[in-house]
PDB file of N, CA and C in Angstrom:
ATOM      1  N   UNK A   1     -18.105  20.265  -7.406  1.00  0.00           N
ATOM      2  CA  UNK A   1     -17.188  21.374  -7.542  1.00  0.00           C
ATOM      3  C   UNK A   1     -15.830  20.972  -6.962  1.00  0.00           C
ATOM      4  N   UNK A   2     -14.968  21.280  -7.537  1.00  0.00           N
ATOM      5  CA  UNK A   2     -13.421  20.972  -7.035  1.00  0.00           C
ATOM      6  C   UNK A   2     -13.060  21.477  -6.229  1.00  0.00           C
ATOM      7  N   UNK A   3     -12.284  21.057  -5.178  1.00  0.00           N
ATOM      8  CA  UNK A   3     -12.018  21.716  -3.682  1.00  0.00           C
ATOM      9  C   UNK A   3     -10.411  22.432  -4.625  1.00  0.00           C
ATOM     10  N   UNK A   4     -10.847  24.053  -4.006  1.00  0.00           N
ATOM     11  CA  UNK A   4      -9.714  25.139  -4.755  1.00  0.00           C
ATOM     12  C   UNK A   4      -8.669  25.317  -4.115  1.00  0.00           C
ATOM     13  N   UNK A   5      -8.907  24.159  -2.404  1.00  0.00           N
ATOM     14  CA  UNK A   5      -7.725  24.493  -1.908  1.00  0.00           C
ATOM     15  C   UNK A   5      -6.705  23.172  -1.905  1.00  0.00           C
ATOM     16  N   UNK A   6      -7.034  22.493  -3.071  1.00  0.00           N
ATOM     17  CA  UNK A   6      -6.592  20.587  -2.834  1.00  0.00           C
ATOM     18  C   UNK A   6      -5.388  20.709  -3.953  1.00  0.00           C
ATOM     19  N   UNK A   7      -3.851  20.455  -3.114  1.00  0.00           N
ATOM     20  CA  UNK A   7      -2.902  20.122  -4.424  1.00  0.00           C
ATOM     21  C   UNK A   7      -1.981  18.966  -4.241  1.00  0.00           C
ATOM     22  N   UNK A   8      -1.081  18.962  -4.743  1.00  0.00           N
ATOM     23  CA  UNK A   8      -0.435  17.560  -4.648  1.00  0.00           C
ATOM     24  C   UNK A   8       0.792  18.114  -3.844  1.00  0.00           C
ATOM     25  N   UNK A   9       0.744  16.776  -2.665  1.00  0.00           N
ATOM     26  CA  UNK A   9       1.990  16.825  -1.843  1.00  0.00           C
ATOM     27  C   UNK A   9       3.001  16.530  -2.801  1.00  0.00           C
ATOM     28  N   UNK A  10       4.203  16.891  -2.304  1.00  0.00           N
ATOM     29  CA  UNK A  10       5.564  16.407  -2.620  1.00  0.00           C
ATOM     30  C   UNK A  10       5.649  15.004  -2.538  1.00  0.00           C
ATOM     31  N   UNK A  11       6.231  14.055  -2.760  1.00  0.00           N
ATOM     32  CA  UNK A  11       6.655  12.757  -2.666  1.00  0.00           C
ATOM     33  C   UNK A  11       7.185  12.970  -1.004  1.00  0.00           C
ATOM     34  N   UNK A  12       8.604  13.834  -1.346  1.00  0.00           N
ATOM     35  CA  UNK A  12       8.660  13.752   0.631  1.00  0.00           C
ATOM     36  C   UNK A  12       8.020  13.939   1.869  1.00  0.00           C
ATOM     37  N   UNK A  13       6.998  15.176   0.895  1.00  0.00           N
ATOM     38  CA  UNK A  13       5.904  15.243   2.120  1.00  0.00           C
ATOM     39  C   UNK A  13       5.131  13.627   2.586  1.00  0.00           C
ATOM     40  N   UNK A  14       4.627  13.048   1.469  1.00  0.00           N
ATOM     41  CA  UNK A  14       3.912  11.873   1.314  1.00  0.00           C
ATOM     42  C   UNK A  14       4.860  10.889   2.011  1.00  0.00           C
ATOM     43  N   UNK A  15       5.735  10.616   1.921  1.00  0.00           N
ATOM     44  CA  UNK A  15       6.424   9.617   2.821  1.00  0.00           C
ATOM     45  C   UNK A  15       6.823  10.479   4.223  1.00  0.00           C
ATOM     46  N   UNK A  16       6.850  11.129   4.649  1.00  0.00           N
ATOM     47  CA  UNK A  16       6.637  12.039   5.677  1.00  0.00           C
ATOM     48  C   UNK A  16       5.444  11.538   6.527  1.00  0.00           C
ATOM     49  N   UNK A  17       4.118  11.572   5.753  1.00  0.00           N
ATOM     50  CA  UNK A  17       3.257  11.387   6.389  1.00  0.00           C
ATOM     51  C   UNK A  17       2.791   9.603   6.475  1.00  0.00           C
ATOM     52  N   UNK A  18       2.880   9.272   5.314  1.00  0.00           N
ATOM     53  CA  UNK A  18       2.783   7.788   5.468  1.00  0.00           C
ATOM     54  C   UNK A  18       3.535   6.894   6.309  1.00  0.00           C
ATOM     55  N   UNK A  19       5.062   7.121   6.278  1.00  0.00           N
ATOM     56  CA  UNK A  19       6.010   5.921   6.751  1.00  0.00           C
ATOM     57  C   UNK A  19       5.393   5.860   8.425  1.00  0.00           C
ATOM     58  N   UNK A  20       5.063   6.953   8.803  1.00  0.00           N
ATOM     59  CA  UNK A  20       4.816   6.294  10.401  1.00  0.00           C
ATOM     60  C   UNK A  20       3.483   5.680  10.630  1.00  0.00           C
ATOM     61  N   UNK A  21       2.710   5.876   9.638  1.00  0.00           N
ATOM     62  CA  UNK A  21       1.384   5.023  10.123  1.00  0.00           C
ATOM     63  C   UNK A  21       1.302   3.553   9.557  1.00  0.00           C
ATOM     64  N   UNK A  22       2.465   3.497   8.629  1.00  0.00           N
ATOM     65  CA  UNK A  22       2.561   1.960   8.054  1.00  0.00           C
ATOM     66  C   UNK A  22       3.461   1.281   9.019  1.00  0.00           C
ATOM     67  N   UNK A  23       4.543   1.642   9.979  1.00  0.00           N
ATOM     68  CA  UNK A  23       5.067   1.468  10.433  1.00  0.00           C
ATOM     69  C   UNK A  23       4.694   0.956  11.943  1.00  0.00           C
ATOM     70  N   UNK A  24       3.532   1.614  11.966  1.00  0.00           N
ATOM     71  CA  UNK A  24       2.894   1.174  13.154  1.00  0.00           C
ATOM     72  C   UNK A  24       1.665   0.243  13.076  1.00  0.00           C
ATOM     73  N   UNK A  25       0.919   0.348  12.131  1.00  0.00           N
ATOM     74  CA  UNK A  25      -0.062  -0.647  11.827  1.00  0.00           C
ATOM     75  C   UNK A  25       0.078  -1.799  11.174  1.00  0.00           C
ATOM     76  N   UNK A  26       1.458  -1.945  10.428  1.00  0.00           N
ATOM     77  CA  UNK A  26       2.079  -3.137   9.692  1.00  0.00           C
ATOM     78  C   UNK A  26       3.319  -3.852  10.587  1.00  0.00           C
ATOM     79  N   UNK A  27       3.622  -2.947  12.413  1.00  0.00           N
ATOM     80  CA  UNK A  27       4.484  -3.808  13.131  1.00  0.00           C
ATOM     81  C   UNK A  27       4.208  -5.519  13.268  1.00  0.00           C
ATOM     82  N   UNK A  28       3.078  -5.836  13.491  1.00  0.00           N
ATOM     83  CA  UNK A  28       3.060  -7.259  14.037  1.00  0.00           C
ATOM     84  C   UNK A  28       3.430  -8.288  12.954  1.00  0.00           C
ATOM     85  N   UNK A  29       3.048  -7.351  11.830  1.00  0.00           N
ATOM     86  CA  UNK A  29       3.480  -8.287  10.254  1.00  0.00           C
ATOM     87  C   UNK A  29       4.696  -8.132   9.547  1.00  0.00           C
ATOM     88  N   UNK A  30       5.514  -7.909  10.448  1.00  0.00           N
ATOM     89  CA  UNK A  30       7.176  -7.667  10.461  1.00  0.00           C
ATOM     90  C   UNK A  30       6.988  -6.601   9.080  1.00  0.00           C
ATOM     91  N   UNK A  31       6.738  -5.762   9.334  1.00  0.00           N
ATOM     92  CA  UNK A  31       6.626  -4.439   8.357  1.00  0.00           C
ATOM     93  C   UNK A  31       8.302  -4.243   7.967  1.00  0.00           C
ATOM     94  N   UNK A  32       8.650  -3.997   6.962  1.00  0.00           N
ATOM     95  CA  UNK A  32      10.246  -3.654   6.579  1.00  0.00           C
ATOM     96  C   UNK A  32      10.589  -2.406   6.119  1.00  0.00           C
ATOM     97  N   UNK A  33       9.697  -2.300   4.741  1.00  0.00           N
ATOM     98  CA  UNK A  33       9.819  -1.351   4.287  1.00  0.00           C
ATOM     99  C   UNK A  33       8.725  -0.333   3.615  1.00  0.00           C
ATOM    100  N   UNK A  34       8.838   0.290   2.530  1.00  0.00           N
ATOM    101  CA  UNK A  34       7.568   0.792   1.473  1.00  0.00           C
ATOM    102  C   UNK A  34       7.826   1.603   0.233  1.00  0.00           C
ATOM    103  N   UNK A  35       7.155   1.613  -0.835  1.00  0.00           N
ATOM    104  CA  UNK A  35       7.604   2.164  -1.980  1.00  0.00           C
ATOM    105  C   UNK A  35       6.046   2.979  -1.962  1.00  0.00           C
ATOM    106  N   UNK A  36       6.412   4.397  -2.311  1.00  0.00           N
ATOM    107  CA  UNK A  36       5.032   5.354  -2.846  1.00  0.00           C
ATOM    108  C   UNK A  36       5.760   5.807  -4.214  1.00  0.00           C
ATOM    109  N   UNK A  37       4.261   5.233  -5.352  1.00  0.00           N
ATOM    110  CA  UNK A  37       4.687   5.952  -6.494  1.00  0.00           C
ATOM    111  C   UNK A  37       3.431   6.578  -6.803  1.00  0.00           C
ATOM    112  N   UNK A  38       3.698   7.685  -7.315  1.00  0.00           N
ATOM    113  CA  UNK A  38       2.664   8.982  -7.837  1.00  0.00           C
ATOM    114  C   UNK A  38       2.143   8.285  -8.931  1.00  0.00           C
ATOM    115  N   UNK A  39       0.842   7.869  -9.734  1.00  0.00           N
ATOM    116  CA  UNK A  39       0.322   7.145 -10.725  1.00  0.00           C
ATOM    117  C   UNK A  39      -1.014   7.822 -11.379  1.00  0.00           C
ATOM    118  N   UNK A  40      -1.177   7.004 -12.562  1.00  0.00           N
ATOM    119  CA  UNK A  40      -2.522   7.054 -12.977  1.00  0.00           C
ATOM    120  C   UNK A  40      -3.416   6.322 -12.990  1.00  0.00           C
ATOM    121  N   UNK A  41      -4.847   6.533 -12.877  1.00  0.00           N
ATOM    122  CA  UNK A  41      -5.848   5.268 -13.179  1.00  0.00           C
ATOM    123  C   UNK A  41      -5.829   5.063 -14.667  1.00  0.00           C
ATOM    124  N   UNK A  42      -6.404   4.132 -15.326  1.00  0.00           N
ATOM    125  CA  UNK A  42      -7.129   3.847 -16.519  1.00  0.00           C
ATOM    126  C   UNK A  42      -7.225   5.246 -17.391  1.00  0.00           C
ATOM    127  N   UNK A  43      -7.870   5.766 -16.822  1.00  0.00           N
ATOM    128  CA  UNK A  43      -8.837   7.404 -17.293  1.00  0.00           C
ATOM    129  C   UNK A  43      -7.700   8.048 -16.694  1.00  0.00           C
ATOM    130  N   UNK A  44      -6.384   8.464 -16.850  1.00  0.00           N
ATOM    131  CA  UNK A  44      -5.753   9.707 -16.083  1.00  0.00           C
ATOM    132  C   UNK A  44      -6.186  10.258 -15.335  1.00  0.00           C
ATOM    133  N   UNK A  45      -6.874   9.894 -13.925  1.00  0.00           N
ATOM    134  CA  UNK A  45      -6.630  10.364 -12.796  1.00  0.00           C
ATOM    135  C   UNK A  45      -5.507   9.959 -12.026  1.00  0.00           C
ATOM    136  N   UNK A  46      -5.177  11.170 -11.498  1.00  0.00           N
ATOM    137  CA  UNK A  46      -3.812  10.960 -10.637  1.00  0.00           C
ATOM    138  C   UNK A  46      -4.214  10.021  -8.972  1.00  0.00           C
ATOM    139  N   UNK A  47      -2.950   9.471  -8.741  1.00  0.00           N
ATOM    140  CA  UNK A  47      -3.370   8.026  -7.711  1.00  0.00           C
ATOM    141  C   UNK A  47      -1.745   8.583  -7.286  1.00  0.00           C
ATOM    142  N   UNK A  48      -2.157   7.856  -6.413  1.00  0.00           N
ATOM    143  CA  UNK A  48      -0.793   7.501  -4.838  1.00  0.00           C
ATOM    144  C   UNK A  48      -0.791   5.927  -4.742  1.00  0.00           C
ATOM    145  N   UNK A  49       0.504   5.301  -5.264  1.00  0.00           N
ATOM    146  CA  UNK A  49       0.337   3.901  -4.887  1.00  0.00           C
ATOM    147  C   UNK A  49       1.470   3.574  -3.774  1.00  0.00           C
ATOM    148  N   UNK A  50       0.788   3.040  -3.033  1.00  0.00           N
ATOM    149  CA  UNK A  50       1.482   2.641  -1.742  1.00  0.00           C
ATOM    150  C   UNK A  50       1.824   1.090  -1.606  1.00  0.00           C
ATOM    151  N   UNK A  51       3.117   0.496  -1.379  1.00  0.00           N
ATOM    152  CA  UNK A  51       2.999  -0.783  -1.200  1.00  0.00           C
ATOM    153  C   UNK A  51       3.885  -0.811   0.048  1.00  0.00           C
ATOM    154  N   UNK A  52       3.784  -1.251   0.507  1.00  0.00           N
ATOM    155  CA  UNK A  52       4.105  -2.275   2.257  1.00  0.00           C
ATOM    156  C   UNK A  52       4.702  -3.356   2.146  1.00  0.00           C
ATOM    157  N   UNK A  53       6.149  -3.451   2.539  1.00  0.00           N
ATOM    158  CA  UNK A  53       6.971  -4.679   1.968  1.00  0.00           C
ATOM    159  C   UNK A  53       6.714  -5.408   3.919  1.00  0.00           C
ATOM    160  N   UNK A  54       6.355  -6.898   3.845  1.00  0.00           N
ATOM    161  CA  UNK A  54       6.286  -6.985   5.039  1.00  0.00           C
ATOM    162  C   UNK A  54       6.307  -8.603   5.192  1.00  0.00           C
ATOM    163  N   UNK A  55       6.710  -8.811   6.484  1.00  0.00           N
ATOM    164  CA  UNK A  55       7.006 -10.380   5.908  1.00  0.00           C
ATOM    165  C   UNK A  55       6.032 -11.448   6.443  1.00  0.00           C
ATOM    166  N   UNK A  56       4.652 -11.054   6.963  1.00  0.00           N
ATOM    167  CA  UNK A  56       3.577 -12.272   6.841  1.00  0.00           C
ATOM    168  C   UNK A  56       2.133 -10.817   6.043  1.00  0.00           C
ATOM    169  N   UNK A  57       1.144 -11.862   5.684  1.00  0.00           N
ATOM    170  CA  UNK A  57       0.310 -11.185   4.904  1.00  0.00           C
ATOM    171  C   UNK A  57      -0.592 -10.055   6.127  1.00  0.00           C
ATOM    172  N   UNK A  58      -1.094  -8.811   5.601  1.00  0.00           N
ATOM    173  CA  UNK A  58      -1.283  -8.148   6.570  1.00  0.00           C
ATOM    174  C   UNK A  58      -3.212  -8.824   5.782  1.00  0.00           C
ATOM    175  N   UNK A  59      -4.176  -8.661   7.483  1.00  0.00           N
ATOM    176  CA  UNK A  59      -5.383  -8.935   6.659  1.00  0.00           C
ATOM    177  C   UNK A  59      -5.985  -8.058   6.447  1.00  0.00           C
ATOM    178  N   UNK A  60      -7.239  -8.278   5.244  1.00  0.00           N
ATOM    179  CA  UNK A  60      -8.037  -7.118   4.780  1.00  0.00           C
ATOM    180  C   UNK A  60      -8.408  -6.267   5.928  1.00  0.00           C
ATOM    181  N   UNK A  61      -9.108  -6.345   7.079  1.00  0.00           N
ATOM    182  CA  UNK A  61      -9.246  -5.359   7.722  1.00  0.00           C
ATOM    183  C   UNK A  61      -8.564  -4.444   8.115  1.00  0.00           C
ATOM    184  N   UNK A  62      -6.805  -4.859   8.691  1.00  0.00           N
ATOM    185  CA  UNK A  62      -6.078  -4.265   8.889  1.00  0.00           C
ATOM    186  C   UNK A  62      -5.714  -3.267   7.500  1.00  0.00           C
ATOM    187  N   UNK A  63      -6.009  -3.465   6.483  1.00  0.00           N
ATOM    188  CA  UNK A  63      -5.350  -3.055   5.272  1.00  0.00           C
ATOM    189  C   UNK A  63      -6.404  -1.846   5.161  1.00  0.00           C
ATOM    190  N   UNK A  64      -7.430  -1.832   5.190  1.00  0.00           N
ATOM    191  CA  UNK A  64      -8.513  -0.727   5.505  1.00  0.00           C
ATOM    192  C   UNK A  64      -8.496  -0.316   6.086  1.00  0.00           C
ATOM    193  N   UNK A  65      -8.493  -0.279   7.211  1.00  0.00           N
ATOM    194  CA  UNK A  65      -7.833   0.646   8.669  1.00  0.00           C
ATOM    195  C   UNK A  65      -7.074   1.603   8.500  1.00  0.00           C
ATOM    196  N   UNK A  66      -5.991   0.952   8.145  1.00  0.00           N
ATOM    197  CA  UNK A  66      -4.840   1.676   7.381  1.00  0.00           C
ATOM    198  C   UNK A  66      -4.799   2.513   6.512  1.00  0.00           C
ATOM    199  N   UNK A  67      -5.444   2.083   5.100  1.00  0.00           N
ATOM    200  CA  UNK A  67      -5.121   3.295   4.180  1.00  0.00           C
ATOM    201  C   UNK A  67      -6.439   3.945   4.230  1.00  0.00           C
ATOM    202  N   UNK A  68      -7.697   3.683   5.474  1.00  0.00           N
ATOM    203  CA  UNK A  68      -8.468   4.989   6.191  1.00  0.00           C
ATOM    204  C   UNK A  68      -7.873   5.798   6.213  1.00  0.00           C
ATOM    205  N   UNK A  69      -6.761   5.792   7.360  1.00  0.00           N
ATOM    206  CA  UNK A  69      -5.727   6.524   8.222  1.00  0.00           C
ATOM    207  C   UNK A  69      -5.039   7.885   7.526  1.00  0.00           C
ATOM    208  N   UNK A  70      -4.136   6.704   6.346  1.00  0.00           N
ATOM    209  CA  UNK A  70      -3.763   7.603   5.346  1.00  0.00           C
ATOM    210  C   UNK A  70      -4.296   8.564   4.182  1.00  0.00           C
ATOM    211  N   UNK A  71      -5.407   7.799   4.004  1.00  0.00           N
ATOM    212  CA  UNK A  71      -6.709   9.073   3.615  1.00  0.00           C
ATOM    213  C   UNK A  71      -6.736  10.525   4.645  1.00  0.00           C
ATOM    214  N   UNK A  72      -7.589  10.369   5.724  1.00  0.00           N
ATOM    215  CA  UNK A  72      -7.282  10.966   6.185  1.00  0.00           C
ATOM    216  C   UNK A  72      -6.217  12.402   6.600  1.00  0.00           C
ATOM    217  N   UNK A  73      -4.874  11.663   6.950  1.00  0.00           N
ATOM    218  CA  UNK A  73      -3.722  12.064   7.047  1.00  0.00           C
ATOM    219  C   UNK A  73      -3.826  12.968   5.508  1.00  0.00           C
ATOM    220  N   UNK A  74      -3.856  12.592   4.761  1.00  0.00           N
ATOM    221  CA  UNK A  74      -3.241  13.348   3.535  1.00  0.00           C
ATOM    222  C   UNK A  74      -4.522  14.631   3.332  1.00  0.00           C
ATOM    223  N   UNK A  75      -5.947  14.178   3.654  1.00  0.00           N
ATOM    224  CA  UNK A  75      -6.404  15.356   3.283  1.00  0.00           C
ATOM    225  C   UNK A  75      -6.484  16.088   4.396  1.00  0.00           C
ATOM    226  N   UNK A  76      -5.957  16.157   5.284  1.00  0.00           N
ATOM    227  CA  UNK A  76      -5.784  17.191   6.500  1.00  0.00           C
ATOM    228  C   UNK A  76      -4.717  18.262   5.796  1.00  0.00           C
ATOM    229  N   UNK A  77      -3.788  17.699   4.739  1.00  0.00           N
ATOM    230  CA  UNK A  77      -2.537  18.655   4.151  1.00  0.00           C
ATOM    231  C   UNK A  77      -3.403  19.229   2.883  1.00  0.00           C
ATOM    232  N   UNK A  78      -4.553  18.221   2.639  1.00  0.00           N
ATOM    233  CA  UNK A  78      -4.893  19.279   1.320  1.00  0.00           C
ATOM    234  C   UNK A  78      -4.917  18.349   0.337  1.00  0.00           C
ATOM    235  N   UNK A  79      -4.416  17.070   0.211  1.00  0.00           N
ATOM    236  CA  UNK A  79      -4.008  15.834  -0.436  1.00  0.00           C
ATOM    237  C   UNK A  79      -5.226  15.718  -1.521  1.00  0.00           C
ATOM    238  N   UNK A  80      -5.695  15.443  -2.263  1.00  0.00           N
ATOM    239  CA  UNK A  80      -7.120  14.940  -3.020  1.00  0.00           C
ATOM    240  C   UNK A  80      -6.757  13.670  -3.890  1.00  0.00           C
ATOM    241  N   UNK A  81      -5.426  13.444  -3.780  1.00  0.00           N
ATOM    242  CA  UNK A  81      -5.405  12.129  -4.509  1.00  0.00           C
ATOM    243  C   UNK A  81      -5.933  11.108  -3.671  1.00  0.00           C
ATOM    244  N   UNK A  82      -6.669   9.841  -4.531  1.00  0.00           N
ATOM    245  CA  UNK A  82      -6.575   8.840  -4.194  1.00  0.00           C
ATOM    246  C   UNK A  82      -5.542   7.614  -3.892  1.00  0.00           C
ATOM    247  N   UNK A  83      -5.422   6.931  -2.780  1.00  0.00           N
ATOM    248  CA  UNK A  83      -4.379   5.904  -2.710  1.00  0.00           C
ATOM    249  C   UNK A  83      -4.717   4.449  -3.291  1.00  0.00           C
ATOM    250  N   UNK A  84      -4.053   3.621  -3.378  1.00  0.00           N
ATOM    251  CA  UNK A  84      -3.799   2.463  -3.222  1.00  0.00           C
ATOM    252  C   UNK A  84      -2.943   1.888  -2.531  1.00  0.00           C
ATOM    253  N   UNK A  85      -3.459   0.912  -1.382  1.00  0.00           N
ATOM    254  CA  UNK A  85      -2.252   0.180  -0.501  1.00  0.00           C
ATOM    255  C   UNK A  85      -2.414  -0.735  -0.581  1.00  0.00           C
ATOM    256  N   UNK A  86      -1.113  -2.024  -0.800  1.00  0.00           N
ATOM    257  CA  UNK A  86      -0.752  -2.773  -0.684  1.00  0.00           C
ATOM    258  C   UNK A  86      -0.092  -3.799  -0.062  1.00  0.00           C
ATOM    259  N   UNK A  87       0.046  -4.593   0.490  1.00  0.00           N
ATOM    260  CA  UNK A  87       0.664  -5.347   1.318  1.00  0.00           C
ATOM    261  C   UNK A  87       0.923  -6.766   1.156  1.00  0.00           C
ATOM    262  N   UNK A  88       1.310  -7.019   0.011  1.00  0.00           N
ATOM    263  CA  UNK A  88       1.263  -8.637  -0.472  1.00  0.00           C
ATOM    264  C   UNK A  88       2.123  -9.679   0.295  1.00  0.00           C
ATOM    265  N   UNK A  89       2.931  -8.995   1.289  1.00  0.00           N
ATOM    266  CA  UNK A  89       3.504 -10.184   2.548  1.00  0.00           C
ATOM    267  C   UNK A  89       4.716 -10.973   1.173  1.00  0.00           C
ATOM    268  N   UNK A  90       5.186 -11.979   1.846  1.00  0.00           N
ATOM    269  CA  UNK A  90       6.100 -12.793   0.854  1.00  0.00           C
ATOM    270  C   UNK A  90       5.229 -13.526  -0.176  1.00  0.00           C
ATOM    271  N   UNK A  91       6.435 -13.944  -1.030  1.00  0.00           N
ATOM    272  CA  UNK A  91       6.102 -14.742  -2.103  1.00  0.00           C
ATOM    273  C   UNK A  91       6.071 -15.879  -1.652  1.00  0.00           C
ATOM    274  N   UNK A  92       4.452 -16.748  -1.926  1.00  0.00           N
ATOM    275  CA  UNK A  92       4.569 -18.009  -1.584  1.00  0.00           C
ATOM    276  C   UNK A  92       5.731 -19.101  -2.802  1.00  0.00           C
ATOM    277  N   UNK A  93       6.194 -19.834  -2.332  1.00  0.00           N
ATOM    278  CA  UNK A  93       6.726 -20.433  -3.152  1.00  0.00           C
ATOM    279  C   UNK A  93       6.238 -21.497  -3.605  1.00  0.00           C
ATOM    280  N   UNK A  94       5.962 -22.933  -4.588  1.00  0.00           N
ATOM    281  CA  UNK A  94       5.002 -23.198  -4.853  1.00  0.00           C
ATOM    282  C   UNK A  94       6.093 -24.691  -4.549  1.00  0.00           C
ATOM    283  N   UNK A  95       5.562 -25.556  -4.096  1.00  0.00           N
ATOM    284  CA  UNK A  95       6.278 -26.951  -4.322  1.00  0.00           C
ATOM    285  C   UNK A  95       6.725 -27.274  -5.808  1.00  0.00           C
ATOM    286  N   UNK A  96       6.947 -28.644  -5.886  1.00  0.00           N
ATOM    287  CA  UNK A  96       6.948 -28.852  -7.302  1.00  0.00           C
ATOM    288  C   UNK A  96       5.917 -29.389  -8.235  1.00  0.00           C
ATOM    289  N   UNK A  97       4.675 -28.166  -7.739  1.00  0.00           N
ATOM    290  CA  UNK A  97       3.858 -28.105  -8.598  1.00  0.00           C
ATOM    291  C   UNK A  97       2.954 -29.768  -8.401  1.00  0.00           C
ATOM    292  N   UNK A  98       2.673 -30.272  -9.472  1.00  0.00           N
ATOM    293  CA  UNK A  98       1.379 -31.416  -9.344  1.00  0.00           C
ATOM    294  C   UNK A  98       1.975 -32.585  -8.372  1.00  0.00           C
ATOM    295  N   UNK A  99       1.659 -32.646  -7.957  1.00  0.00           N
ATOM    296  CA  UNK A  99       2.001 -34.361  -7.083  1.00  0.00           C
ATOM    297  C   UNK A  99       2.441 -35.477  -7.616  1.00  0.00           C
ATOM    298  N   UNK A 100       1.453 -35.497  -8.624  1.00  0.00           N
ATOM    299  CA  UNK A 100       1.677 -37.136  -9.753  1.00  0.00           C
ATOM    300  C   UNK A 100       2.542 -36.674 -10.485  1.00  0.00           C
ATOM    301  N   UNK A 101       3.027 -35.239 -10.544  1.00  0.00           N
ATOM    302  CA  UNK A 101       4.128 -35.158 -11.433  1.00  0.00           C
ATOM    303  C   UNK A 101       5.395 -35.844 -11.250  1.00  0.00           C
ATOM    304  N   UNK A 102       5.738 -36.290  -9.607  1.00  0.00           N
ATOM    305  CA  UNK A 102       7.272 -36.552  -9.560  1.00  0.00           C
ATOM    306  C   UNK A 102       7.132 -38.010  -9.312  1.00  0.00           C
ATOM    307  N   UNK A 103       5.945 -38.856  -9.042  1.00  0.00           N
ATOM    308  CA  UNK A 103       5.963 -39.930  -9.169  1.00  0.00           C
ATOM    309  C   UNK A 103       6.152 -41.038 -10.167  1.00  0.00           C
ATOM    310  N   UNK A 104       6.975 -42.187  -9.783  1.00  0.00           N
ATOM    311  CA  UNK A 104       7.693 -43.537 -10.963  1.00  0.00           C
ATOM    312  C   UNK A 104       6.043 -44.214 -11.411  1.00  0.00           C
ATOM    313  N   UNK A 105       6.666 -44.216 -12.880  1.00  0.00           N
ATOM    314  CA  UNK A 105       5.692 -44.977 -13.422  1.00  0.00           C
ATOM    315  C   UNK A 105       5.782 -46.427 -13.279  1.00  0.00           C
TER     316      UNK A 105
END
């Protein structure tokens, strides 16, 4: 049965409630910034995607911890969407690729 009292936060509410728990659980991984976009799954269910701009990789545990937290947090307001969080840290950059590639024949 559908909970009759579950609706969708505002976007500001949602960064309201998110920015300080990413902010604090993504400090040691030089946390910067974050983008929340309102989404769909596959099947049109509505989703919360969260990404974490941050500059070393945060690890899986920490990343669960976290969007626990924000679970949480959101259905204390009533929230019923599901999230997705992200934290992909920088872009590795790749050398120049194969080894034997830059070597004289």
């Amino acid at each position: 049965m559908a909970n009759l009292r579950a609706r969708y936060l505002y976007p500001k509410e949602i960064d309201a409630i998110v920015t300080p728990l990413l902010t604090e659980a993504f400090k040691d991984y030089g946390y910067k910034d974050k983008s929340i976009k309102e989404d769909e799954t596959f099947d049109g269910d509505p989703i919360i995607r969260v990404t974490a701009e941050v500059a070393q990789p945060v690890p899986a545990e920490q990343l669960a911890k976290t969007l626990n937290r924000i679970h949480n947090a959101l259905r204390e307001k009533d929230e019923e969407r599901f999230v997705f969080l992200s934290a992909p840290g920088p872009a590795i950059l790749s050398g120049s690729g194969d080894e034997d590639e830059d070597e004289d024949i």
